[in-house]
N, C-alpha and C. Protein backbone atom coordinates (compact mmCIF):
# COMPACT_ATOMS: atom_id res chain seq x y z
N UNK A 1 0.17 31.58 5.94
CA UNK A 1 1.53 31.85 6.34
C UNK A 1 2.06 33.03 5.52
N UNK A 2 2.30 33.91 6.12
CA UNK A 2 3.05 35.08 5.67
C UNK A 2 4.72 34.74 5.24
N UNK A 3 5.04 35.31 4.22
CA UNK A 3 6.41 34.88 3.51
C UNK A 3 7.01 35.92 2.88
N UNK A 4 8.26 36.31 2.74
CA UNK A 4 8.66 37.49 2.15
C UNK A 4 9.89 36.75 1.58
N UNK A 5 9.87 37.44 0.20
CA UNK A 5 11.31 37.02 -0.91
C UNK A 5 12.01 38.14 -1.02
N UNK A 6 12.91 38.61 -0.95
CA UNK A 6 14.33 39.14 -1.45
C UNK A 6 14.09 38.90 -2.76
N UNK A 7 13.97 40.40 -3.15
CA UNK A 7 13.69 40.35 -4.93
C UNK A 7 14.20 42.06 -5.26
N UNK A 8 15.23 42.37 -5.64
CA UNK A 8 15.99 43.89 -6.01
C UNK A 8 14.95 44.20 -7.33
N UNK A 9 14.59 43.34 -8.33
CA UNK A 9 13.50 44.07 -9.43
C UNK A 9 12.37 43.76 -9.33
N UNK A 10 12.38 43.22 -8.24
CA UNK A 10 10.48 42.75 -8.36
C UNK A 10 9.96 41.41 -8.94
N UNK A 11 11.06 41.19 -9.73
CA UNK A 11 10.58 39.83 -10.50
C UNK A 11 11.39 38.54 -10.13
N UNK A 12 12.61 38.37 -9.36
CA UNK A 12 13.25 37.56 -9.53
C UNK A 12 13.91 36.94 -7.99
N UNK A 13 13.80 36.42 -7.93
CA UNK A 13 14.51 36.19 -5.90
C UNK A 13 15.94 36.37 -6.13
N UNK A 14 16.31 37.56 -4.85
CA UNK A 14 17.73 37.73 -5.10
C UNK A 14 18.42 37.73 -3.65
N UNK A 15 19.25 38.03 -3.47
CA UNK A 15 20.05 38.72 -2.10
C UNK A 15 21.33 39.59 -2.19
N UNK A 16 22.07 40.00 -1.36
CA UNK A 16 21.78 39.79 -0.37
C UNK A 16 20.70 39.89 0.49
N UNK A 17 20.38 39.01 1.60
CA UNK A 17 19.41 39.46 2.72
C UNK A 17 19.39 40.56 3.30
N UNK A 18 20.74 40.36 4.03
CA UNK A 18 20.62 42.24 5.34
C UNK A 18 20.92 43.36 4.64
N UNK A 19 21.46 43.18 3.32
CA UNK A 19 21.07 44.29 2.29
C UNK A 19 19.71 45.19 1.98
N UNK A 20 18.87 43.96 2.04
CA UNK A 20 17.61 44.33 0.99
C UNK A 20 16.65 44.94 1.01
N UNK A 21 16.32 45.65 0.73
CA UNK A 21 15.10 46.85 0.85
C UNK A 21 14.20 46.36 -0.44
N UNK A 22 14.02 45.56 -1.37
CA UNK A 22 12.61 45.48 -1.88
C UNK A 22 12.38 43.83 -1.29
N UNK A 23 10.99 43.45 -1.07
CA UNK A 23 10.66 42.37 -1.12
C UNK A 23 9.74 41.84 -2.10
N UNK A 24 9.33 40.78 -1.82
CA UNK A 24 7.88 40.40 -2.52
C UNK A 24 7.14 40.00 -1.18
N UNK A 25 5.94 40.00 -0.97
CA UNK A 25 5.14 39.49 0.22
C UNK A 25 3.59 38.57 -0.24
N UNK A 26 4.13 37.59 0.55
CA UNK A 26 3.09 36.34 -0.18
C UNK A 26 2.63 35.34 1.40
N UNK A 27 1.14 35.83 0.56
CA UNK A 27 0.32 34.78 1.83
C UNK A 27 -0.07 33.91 1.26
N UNK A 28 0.53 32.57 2.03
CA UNK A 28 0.75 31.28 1.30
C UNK A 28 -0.27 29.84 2.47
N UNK A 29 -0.91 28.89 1.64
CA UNK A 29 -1.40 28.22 2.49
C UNK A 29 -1.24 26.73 2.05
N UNK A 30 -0.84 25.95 2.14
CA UNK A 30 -0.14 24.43 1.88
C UNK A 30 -1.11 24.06 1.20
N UNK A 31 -0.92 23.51 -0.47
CA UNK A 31 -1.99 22.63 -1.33
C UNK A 31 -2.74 24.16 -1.86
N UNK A 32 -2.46 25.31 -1.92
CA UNK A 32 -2.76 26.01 -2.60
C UNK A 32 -1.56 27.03 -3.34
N UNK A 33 -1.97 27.68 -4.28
CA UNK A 33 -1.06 28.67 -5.51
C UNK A 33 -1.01 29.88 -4.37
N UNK A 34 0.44 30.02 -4.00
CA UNK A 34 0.84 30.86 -2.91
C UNK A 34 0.11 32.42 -4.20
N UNK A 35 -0.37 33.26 -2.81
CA UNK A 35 -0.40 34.14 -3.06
C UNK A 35 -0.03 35.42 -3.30
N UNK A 36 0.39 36.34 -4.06
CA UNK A 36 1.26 37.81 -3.93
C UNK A 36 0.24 39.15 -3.35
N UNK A 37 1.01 39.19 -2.17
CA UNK A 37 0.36 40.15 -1.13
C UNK A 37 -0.05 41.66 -1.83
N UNK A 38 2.32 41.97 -2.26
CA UNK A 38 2.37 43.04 -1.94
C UNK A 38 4.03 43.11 -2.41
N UNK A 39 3.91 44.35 -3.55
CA UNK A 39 5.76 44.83 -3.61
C UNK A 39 6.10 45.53 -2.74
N UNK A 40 6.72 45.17 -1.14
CA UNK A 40 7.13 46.20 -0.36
C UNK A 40 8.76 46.58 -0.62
N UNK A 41 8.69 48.06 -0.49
CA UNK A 41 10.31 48.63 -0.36
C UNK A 41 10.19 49.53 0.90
N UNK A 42 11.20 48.35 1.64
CA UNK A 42 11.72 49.67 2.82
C UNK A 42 11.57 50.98 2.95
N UNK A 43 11.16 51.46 3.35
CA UNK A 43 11.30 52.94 3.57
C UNK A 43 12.60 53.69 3.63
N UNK A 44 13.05 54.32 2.96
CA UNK A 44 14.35 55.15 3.39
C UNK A 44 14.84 55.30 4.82
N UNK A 45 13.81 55.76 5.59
CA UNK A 45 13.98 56.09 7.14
C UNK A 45 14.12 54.74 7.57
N UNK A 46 13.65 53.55 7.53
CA UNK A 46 13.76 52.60 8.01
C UNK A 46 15.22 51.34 7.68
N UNK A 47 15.50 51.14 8.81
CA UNK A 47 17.03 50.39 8.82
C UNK A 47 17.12 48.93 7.85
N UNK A 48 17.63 48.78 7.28
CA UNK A 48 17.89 47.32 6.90
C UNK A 48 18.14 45.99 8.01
N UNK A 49 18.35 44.51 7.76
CA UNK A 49 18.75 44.17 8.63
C UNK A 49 20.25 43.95 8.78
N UNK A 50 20.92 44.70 8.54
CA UNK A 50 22.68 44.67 8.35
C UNK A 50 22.47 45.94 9.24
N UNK A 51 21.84 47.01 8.95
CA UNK A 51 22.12 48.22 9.75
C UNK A 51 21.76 48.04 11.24
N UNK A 52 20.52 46.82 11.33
CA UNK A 52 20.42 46.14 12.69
C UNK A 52 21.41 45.35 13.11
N UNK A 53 22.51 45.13 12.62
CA UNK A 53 23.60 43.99 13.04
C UNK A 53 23.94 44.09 14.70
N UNK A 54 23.69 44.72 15.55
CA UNK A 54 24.12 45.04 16.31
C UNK A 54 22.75 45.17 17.88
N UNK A 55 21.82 45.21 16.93
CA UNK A 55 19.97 45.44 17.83
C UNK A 55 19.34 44.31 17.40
N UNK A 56 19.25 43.29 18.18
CA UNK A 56 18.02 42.28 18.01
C UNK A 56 16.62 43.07 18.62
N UNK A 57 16.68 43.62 18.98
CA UNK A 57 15.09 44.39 19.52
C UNK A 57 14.88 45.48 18.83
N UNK A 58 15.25 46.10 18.18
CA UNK A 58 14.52 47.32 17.59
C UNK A 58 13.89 46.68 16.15
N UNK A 59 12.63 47.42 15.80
CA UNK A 59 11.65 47.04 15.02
C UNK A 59 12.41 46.69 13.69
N UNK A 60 11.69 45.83 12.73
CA UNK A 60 11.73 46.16 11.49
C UNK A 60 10.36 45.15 10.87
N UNK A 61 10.12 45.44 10.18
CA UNK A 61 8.62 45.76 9.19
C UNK A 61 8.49 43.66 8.64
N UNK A 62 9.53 43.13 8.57
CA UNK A 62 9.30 42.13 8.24
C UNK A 62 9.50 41.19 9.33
N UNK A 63 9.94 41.12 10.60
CA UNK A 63 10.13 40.30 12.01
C UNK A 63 8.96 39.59 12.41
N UNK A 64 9.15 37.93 12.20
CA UNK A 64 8.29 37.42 12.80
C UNK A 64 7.56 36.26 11.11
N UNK A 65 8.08 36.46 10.26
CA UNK A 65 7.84 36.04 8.67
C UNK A 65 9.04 35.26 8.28
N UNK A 66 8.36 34.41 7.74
CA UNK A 66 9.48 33.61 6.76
C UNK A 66 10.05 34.41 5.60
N UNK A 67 11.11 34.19 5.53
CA UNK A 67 11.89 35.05 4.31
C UNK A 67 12.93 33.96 3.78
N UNK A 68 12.84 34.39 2.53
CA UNK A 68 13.95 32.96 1.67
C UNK A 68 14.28 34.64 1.17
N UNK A 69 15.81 34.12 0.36
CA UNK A 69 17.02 34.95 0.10
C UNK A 69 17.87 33.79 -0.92
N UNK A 70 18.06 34.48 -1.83
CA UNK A 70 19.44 33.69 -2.51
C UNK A 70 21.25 34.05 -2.08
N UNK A 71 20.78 34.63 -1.21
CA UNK A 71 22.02 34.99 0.02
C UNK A 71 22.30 35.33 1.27
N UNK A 72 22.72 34.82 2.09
CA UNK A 72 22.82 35.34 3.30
C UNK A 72 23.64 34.49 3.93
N UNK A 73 24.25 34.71 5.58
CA UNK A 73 25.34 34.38 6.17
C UNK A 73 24.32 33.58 7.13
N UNK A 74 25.14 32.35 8.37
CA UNK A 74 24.96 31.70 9.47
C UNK A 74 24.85 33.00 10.42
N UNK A 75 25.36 33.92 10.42
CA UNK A 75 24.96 34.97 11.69
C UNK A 75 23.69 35.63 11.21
N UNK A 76 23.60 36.13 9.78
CA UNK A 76 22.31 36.37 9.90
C UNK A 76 21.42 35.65 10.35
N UNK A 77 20.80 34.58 9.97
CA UNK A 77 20.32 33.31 9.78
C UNK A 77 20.08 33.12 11.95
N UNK A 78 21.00 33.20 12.77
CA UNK A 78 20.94 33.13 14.15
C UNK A 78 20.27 34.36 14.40
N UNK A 79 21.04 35.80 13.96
CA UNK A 79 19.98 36.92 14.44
C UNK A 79 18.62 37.02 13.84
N UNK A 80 18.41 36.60 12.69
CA UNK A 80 16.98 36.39 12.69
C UNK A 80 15.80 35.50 13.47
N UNK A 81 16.36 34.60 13.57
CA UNK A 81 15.80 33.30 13.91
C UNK A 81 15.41 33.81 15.47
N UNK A 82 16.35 35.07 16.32
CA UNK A 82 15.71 35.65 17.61
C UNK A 82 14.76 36.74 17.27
N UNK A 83 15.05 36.75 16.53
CA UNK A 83 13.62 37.83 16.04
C UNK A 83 12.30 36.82 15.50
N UNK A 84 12.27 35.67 15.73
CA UNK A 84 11.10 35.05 14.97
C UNK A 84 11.20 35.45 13.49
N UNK A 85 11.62 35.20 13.07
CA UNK A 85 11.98 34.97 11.52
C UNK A 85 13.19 33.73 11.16
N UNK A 86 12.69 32.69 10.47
CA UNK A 86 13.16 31.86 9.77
C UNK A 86 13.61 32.28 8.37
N UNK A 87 15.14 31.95 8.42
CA UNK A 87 15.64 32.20 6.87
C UNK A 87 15.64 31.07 6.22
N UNK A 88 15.20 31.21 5.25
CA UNK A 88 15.89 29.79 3.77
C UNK A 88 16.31 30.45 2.82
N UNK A 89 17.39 30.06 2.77
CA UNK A 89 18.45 30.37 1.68
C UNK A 89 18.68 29.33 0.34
N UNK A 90 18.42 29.88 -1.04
CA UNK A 90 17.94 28.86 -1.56
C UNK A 90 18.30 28.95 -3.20
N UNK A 91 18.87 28.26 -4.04
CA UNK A 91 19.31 28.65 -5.57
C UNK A 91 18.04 28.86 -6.44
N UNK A 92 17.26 28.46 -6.04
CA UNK A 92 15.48 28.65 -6.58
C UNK A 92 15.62 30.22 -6.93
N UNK A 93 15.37 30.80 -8.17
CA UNK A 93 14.98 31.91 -8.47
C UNK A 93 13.81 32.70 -8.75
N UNK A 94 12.59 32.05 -9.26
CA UNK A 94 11.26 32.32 -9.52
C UNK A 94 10.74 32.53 -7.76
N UNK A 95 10.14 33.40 -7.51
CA UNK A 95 9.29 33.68 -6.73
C UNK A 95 8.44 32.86 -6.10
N UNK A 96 7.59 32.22 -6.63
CA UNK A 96 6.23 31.87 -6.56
C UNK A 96 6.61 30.37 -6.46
N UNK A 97 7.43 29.88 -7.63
CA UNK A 97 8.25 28.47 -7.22
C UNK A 97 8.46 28.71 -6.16
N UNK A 98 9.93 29.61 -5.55
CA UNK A 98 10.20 29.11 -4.38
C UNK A 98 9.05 29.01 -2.84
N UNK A 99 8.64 29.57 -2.93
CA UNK A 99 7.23 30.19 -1.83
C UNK A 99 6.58 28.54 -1.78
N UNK A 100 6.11 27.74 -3.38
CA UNK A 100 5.71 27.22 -3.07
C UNK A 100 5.96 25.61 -2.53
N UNK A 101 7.45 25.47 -3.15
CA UNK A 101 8.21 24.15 -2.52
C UNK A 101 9.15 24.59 -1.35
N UNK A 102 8.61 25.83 -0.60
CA UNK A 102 9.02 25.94 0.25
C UNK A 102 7.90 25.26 1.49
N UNK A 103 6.49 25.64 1.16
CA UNK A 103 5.25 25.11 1.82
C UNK A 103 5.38 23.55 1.64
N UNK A 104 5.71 23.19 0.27
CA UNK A 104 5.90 21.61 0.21
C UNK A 104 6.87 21.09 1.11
N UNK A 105 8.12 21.51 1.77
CA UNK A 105 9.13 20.59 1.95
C UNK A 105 10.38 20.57 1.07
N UNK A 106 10.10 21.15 -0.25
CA UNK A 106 11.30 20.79 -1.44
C UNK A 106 11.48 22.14 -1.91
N UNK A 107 12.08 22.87 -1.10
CA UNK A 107 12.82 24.42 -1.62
C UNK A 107 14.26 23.52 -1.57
N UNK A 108 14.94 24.04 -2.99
CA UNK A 108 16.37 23.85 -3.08
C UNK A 108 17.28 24.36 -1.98
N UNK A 109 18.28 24.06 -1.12
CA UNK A 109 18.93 24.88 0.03
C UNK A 109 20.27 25.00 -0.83
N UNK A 110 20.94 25.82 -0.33
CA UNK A 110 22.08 26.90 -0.31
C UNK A 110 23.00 26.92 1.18
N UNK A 111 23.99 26.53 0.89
CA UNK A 111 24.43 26.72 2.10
C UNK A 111 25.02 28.33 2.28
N UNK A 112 25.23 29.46 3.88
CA UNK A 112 24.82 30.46 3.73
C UNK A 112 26.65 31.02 3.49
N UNK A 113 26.30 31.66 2.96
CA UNK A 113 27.61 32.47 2.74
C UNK A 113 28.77 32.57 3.88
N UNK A 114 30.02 32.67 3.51
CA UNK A 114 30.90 32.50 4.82
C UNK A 114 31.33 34.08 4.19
N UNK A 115 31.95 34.30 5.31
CA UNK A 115 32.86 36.34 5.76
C UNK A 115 34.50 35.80 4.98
């Protein structure tokens, strides 16, 4: 299972979500030590998902992956979820923790930010 964290230094799970241009990327498989793919950062040229607020169909690089965030809203959370992407939003800060009691069942939840 492919998984991407919201992480601004690389080390720490952060958000906002439709902010975020760095991730962490981890291929993870249940009863095993999730794995670290890959530090991806957005591309400059390429939109965030806030700058998509408005396009459920035009591309972006992480669509179709689980992504946990230590922030994000109920509208994000719906426009993703049509893109095949599941959000968890979650007070868990370590990386690799969250990735992996997220595969368990026991990621801490967050309820998502209100406007």
């Amino acid at each position: 299972m492919k998984i991407a964290v919201v992480s601004e230094d690389f080390r720490s799970l952060s958000g906002p979500a439709g902010k975020a241009r760095r991730f962490l990327l981890f291929e993870a498989v249940k009863g095993e030590r999730p794995r670290l793919e890959k530090y991806f950062q957005l591309p400059e040229h390429c939109p965030t998902y806030q700058d998509l607020h408005e396009n459920d169909k035009a591309f972006h690089p992480l669509d179709g992956i689980a992504l946990i965030t230590a922030e994000a809203g109920e509208g994000f959370r719906e426009r993703l979820a049509r893109r095949g992407t599941q959000v968890h939003i979650t007070t868990e800060r370590d990386p690799h923790t969250a990735v992996a009691l997220l595969l368990d069942g026991r990621l801490p939840r967050k309820m998502p930010t209100v406007p």
